[in-house]
N, C-alpha and C. Protein backbone atom coordinates (compact mmCIF):
# COMPACT_ATOMS: atom_id res chain seq x y z
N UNK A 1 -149.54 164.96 -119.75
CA UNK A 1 -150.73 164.22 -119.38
C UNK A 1 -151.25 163.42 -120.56
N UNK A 2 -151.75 162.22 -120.35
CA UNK A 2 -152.16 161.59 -121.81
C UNK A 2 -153.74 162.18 -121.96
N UNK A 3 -154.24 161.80 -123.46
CA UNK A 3 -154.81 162.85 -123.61
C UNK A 3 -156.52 162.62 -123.37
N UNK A 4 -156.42 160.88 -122.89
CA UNK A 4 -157.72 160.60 -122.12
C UNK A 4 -157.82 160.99 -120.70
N UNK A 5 -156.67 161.64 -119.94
CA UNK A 5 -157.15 162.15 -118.90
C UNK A 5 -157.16 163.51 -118.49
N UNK A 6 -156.83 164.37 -119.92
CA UNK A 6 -157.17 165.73 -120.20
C UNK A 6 -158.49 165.93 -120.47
N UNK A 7 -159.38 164.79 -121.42
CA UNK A 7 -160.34 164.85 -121.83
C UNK A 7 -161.20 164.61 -120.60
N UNK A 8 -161.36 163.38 -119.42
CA UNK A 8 -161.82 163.32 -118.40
C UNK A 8 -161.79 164.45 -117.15
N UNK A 9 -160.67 165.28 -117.67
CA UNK A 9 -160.29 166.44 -116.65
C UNK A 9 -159.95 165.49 -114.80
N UNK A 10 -158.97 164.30 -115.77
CA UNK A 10 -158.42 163.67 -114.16
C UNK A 10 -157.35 164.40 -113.95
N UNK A 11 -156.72 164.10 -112.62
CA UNK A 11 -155.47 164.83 -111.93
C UNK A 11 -154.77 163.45 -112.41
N UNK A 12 -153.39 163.45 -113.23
CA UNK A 12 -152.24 162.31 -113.41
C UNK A 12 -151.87 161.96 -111.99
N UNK A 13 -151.35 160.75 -112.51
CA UNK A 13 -150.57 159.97 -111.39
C UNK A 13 -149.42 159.47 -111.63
N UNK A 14 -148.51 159.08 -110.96
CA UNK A 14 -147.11 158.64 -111.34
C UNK A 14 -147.17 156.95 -111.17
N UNK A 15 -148.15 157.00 -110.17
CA UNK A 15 -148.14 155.17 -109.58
C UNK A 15 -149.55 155.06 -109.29
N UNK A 16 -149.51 153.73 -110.06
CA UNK A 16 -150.60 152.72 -110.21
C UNK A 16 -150.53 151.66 -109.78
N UNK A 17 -151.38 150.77 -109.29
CA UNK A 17 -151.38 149.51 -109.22
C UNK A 17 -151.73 148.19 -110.83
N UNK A 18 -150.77 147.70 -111.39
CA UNK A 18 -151.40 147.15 -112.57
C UNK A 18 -151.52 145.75 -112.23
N UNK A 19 -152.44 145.10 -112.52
CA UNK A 19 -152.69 143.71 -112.52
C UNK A 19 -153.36 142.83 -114.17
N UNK A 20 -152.57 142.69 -114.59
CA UNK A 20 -152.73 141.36 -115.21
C UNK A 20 -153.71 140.20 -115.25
N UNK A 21 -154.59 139.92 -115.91
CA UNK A 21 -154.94 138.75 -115.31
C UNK A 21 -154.96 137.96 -117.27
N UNK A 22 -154.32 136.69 -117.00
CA UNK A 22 -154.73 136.07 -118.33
C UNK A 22 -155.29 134.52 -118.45
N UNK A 23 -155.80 133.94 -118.97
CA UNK A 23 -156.66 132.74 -119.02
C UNK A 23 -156.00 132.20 -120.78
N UNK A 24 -155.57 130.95 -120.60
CA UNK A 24 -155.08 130.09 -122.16
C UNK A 24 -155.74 129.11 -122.01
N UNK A 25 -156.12 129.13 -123.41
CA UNK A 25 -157.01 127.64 -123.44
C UNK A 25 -155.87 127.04 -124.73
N UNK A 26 -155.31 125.98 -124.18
CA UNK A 26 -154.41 124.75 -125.39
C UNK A 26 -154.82 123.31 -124.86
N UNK A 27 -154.58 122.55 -126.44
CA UNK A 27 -154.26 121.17 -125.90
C UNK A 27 -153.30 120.96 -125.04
N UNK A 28 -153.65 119.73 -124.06
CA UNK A 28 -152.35 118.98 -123.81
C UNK A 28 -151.27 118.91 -124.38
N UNK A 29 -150.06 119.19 -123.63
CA UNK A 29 -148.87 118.77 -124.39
C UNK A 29 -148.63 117.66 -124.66
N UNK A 30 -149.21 116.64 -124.47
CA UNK A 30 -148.64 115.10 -124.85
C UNK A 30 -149.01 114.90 -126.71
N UNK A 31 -150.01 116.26 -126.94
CA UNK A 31 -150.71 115.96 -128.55
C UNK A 31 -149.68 116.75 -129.01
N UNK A 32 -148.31 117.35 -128.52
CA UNK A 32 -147.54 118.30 -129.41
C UNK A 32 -148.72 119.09 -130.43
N UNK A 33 -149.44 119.74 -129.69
CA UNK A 33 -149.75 120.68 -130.67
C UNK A 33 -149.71 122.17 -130.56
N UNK A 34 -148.63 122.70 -131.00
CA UNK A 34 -148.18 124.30 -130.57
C UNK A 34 -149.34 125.47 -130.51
N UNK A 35 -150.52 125.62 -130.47
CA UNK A 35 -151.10 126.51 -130.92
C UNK A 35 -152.01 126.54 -129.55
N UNK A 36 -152.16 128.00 -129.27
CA UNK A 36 -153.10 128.26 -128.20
C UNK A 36 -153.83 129.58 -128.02
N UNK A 37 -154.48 129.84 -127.46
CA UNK A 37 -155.94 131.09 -127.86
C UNK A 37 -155.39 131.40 -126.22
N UNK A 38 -155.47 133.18 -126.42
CA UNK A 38 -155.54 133.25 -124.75
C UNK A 38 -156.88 134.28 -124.79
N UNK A 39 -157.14 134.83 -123.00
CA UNK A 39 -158.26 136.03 -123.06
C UNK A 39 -157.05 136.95 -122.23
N UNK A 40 -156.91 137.94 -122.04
CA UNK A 40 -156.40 139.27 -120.95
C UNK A 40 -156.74 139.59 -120.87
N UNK A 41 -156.91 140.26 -119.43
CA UNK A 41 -156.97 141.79 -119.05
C UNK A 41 -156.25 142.59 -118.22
N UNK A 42 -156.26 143.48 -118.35
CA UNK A 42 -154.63 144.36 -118.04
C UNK A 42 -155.73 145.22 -117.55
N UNK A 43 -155.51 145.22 -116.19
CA UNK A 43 -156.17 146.53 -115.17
C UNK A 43 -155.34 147.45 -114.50
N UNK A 44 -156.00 148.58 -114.40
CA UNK A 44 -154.80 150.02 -113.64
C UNK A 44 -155.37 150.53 -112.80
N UNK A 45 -155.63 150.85 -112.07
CA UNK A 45 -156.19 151.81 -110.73
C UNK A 45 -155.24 151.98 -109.47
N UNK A 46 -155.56 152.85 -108.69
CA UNK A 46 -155.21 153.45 -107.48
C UNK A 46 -155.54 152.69 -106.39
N UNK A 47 -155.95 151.40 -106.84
CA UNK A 47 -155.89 150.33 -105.40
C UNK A 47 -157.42 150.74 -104.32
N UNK A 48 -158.26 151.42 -104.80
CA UNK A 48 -159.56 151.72 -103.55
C UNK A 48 -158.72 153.08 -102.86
N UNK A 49 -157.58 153.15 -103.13
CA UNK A 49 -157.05 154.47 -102.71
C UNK A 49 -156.16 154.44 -102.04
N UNK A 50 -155.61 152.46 -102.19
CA UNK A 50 -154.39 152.71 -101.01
C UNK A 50 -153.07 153.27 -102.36
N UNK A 51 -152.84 153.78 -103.20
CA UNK A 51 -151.96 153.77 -103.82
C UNK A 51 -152.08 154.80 -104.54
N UNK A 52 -153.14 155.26 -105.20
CA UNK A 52 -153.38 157.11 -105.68
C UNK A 52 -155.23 156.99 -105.54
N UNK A 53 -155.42 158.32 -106.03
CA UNK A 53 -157.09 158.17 -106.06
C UNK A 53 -157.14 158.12 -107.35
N UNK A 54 -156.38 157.40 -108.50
CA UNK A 54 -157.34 157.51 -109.73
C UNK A 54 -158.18 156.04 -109.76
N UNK A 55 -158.84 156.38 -110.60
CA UNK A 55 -160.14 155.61 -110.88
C UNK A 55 -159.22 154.58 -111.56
N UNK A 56 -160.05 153.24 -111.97
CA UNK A 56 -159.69 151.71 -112.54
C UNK A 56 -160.03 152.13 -113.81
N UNK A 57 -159.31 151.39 -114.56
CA UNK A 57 -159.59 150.98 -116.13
C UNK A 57 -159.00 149.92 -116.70
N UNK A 58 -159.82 149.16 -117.72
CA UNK A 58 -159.58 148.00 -118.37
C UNK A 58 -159.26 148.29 -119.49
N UNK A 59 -158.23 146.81 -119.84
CA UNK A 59 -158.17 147.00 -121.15
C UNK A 59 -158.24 145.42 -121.66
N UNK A 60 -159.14 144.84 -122.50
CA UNK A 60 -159.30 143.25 -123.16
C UNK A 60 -158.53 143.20 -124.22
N UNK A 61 -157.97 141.94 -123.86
CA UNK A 61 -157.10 141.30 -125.46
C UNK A 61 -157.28 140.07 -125.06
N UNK A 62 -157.52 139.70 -126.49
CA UNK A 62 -157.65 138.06 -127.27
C UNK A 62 -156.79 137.58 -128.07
N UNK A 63 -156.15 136.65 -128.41
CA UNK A 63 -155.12 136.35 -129.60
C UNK A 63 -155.07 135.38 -129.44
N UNK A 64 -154.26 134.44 -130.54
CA UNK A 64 -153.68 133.14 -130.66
C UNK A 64 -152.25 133.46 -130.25
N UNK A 65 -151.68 132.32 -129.99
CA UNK A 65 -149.90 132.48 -129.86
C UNK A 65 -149.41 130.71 -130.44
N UNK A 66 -148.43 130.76 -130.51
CA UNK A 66 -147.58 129.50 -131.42
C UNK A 66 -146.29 129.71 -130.65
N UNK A 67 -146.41 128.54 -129.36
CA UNK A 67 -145.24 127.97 -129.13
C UNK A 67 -144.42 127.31 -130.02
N UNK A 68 -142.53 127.95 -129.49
CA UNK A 68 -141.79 127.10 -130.10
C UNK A 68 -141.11 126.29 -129.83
């Protein structure tokens, strides 16, 4: 069991629903300029329960990236 859901005293699950969601902000490609900022978020839950009963959780990430 990992050890945030020992600490929550959840029941594990084998299957989750994960969804992704990400947003990039770059120039246009016509300015060739390789560099771009994104936002994420990477969500997990049991779907409202069509898929297990665990509860949702987020996780945020920010970064730059450099196309090549």
């Amino acid at each position: 069991r990992p050890p945030l859901e020992q600490r929550t005293h959840q029941d594990p699950t084998n299957l989750l629903l994960f969804l992704p969601i990400e947003l990039t902000f770059a120039p246009p490609r016509r300015y060739d300029i390789p560099w771009e900022t994104f936002f994420r978020v990477h969500h997990r839950s049991g779907a409202f329960g069509l898929v297990s009963n665990a509860r949702g959780s987020d996780f945020i990430a920010t970064g730059i990236r450099y196309r090549f």
